[in-house]
N, C-alpha and C. Protein backbone atom coordinates (compact mmCIF):
# COMPACT_ATOMS: atom_id res chain seq x y z
N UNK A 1 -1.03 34.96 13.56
CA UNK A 1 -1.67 36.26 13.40
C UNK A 1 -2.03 36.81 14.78
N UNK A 2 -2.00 37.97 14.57
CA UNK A 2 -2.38 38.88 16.16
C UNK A 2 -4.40 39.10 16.45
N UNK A 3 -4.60 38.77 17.48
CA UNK A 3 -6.07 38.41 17.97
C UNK A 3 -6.81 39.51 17.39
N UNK A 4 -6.07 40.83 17.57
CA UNK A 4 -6.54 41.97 17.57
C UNK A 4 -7.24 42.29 16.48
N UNK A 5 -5.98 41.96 15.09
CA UNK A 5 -6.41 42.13 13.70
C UNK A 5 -7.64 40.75 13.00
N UNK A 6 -7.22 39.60 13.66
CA UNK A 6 -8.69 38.75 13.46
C UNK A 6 -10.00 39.18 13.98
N UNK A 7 -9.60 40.14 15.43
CA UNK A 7 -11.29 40.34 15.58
C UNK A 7 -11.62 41.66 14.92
N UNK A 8 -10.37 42.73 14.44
CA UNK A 8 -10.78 43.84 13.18
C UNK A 8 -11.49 43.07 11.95
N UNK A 9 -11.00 42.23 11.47
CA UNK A 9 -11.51 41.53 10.21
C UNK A 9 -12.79 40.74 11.01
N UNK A 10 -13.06 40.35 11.94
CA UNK A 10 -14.63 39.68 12.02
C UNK A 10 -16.03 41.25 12.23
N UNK A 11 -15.09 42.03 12.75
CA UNK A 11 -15.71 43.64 12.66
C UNK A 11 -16.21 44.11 11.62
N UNK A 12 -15.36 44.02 10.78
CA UNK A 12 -15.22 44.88 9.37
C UNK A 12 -16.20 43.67 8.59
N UNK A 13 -15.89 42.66 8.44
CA UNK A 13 -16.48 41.60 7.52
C UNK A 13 -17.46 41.04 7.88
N UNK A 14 -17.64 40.42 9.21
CA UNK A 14 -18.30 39.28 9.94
C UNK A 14 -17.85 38.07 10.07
N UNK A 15 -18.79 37.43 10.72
CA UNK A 15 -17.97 36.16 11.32
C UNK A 15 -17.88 35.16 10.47
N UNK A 16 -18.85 34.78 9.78
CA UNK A 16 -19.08 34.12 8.30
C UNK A 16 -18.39 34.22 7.29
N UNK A 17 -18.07 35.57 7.01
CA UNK A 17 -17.16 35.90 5.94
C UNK A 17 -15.40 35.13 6.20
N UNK A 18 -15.17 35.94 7.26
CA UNK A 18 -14.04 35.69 7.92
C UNK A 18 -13.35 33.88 8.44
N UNK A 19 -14.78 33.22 8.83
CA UNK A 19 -14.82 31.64 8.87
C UNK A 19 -14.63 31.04 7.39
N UNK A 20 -15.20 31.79 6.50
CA UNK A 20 -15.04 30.98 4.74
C UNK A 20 -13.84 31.55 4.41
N UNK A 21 -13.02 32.40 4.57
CA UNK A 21 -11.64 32.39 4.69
C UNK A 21 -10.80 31.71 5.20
N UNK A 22 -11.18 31.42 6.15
CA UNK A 22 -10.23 30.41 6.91
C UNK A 22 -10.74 28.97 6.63
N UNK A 23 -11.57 28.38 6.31
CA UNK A 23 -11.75 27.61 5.67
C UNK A 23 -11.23 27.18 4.38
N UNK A 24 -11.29 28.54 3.70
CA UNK A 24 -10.72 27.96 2.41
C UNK A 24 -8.86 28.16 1.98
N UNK A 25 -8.48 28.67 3.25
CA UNK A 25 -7.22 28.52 4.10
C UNK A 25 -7.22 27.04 3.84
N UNK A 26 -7.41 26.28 5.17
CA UNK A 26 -7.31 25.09 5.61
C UNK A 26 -7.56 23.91 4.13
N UNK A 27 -8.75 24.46 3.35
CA UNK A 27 -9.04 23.43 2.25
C UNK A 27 -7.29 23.24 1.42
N UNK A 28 -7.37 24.34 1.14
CA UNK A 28 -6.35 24.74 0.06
C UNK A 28 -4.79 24.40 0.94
N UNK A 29 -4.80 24.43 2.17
CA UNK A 29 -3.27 23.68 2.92
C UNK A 29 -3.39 22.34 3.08
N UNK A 30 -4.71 21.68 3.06
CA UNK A 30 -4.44 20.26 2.99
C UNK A 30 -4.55 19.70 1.34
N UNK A 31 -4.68 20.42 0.38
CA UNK A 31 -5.21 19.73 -1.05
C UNK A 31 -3.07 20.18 -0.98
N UNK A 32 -2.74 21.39 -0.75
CA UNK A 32 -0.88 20.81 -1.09
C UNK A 32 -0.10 20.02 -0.31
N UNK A 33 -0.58 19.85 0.76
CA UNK A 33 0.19 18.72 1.68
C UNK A 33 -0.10 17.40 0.88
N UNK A 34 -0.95 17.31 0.24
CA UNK A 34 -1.69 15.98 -0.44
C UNK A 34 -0.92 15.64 -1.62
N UNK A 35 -1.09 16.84 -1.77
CA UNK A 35 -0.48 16.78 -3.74
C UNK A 35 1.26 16.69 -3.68
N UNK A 36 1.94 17.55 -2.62
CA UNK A 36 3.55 17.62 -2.40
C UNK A 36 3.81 16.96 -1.84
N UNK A 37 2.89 16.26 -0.70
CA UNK A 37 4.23 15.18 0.24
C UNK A 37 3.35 13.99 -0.09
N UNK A 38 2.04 13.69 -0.18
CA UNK A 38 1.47 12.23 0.08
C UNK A 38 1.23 11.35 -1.07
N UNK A 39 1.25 11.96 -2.54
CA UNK A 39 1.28 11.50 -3.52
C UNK A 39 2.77 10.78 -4.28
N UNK A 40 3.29 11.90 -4.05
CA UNK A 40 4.95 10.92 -4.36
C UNK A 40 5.06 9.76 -3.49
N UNK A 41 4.97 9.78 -2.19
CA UNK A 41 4.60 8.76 -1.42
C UNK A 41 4.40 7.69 -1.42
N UNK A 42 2.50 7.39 -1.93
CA UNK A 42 2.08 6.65 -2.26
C UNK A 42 2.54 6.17 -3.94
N UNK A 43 3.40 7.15 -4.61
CA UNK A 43 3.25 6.30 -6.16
C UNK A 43 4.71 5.27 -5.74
N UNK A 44 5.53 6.10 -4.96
CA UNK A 44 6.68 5.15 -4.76
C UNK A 44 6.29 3.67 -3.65
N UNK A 45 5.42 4.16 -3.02
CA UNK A 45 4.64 2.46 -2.16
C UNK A 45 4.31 1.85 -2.84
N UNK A 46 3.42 2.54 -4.00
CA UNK A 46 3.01 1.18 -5.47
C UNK A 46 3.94 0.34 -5.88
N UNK A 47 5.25 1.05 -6.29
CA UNK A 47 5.67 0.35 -6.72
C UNK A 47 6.58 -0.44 -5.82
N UNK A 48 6.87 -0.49 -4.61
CA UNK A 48 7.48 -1.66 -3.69
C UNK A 48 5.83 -2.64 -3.51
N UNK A 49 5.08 -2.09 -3.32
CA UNK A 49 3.94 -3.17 -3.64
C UNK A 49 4.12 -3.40 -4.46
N UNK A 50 4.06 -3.53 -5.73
CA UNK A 50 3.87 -4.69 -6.75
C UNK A 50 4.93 -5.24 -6.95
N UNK A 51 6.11 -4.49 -7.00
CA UNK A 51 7.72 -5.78 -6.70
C UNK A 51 7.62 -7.30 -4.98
N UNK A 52 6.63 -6.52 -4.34
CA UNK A 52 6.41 -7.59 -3.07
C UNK A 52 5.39 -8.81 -3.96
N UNK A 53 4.56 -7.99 -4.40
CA UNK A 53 3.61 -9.05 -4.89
C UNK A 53 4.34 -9.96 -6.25
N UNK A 54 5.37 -9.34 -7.07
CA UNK A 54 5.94 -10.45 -8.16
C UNK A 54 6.62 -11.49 -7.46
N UNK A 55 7.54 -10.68 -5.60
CA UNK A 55 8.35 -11.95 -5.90
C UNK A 55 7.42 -12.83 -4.79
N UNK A 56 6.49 -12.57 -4.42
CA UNK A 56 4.95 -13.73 -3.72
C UNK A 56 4.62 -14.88 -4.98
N UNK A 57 4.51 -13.78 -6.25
CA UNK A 57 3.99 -15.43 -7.35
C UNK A 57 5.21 -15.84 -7.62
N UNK A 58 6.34 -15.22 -7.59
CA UNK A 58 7.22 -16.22 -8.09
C UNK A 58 7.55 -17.80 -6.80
N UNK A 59 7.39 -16.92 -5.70
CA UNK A 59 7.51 -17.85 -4.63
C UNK A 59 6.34 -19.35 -4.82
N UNK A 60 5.40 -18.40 -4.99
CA UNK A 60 4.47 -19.61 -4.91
C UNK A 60 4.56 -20.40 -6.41
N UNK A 61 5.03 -19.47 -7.30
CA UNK A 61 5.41 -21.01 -8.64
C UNK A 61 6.27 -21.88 -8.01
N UNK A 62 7.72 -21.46 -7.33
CA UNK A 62 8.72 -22.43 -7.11
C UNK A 62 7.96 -23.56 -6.28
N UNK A 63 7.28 -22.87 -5.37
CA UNK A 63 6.77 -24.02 -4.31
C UNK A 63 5.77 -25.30 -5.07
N UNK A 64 4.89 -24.64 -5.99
CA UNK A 64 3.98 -25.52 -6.94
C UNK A 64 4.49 -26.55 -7.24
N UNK A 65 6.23 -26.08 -7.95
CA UNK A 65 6.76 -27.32 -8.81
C UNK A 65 8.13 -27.82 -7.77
N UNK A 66 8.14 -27.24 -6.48
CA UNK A 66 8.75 -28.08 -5.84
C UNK A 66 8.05 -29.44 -4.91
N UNK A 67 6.47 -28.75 -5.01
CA UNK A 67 5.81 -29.70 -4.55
C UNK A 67 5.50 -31.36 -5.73
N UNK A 68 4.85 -30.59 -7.01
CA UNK A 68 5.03 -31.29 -8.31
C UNK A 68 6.30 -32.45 -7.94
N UNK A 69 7.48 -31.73 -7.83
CA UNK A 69 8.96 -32.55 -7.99
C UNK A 69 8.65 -33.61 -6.89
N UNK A 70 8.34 -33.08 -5.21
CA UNK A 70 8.37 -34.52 -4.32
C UNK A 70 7.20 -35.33 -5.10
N UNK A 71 6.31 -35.43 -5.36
CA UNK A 71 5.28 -36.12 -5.68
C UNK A 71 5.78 -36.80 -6.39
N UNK A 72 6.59 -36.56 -7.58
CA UNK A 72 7.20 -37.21 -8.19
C UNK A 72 8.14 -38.43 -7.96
N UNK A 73 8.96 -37.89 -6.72
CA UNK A 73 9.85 -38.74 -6.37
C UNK A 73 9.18 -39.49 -5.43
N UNK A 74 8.46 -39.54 -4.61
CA UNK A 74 7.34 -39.98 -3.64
C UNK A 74 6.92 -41.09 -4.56
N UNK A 75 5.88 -40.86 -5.71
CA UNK A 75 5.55 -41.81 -6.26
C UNK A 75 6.50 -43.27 -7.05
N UNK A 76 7.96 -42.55 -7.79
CA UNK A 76 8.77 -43.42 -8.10
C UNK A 76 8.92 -44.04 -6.94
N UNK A 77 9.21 -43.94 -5.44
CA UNK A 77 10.04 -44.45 -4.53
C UNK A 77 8.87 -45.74 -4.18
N UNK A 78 7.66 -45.24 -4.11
CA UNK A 78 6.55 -46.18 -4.08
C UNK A 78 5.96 -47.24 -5.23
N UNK A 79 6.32 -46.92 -6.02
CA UNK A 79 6.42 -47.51 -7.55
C UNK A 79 7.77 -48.33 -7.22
N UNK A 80 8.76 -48.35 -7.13
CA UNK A 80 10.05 -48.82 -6.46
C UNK A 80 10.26 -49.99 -5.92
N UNK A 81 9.34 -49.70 -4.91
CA UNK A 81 9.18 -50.44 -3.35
C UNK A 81 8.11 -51.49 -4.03
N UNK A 82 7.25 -51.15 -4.51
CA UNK A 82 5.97 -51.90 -4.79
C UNK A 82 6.83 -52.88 -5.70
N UNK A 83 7.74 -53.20 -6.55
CA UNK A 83 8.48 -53.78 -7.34
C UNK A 83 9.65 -54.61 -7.06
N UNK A 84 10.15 -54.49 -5.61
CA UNK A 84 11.18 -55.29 -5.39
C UNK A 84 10.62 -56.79 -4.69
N UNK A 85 11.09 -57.97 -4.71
CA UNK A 85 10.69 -58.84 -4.35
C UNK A 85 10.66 -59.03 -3.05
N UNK A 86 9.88 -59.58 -2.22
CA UNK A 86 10.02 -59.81 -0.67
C UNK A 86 10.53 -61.20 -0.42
N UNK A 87 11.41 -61.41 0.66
CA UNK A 87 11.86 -62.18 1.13
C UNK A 87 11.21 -63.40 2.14
């Protein structure tokens, strides 16, 4: 905008008037930047977050029962050993 016609409108209106205009400018350009670019955004980040977080528990089940599994074999091998005769 040209200086000239902002300081006609702080003339004609005042400075107050003319500041709650432009204010409610600025309110109303950041509530659509919000709503058009940052919300699709964030709903599509949700959902790569929660696909990160399924395959985290799935990770940590495998690890549970891969840990489960050595213990297992750990203990037969010691169960094993404890059973063969010494020389």
């Amino acid at each position: 905008m040209d200086i000239q016609l902002i300081a006609g409108f702080i003339k004609l209106y005042g400075f107050p008037i003319v500041a709650a205009v432009g204010m409610g400018y600025f309110v109303w350009f950041i509530y659509k930047f919000v709503t058009d670019k940052l919300m699709p955004l964030i709903g599509e980040t949700n959902v790569i977050l929660i696909a990160l977080i399924d395959r985290i528990r799935m990770l940590d089940n495998d690890l549970i029962r891969l840990n489960q599994k050595v213990s297992v074999v750990l203990q037969i091998k010691e169960d094993h050993s404890d059973n063969k005769p010494k020389n």
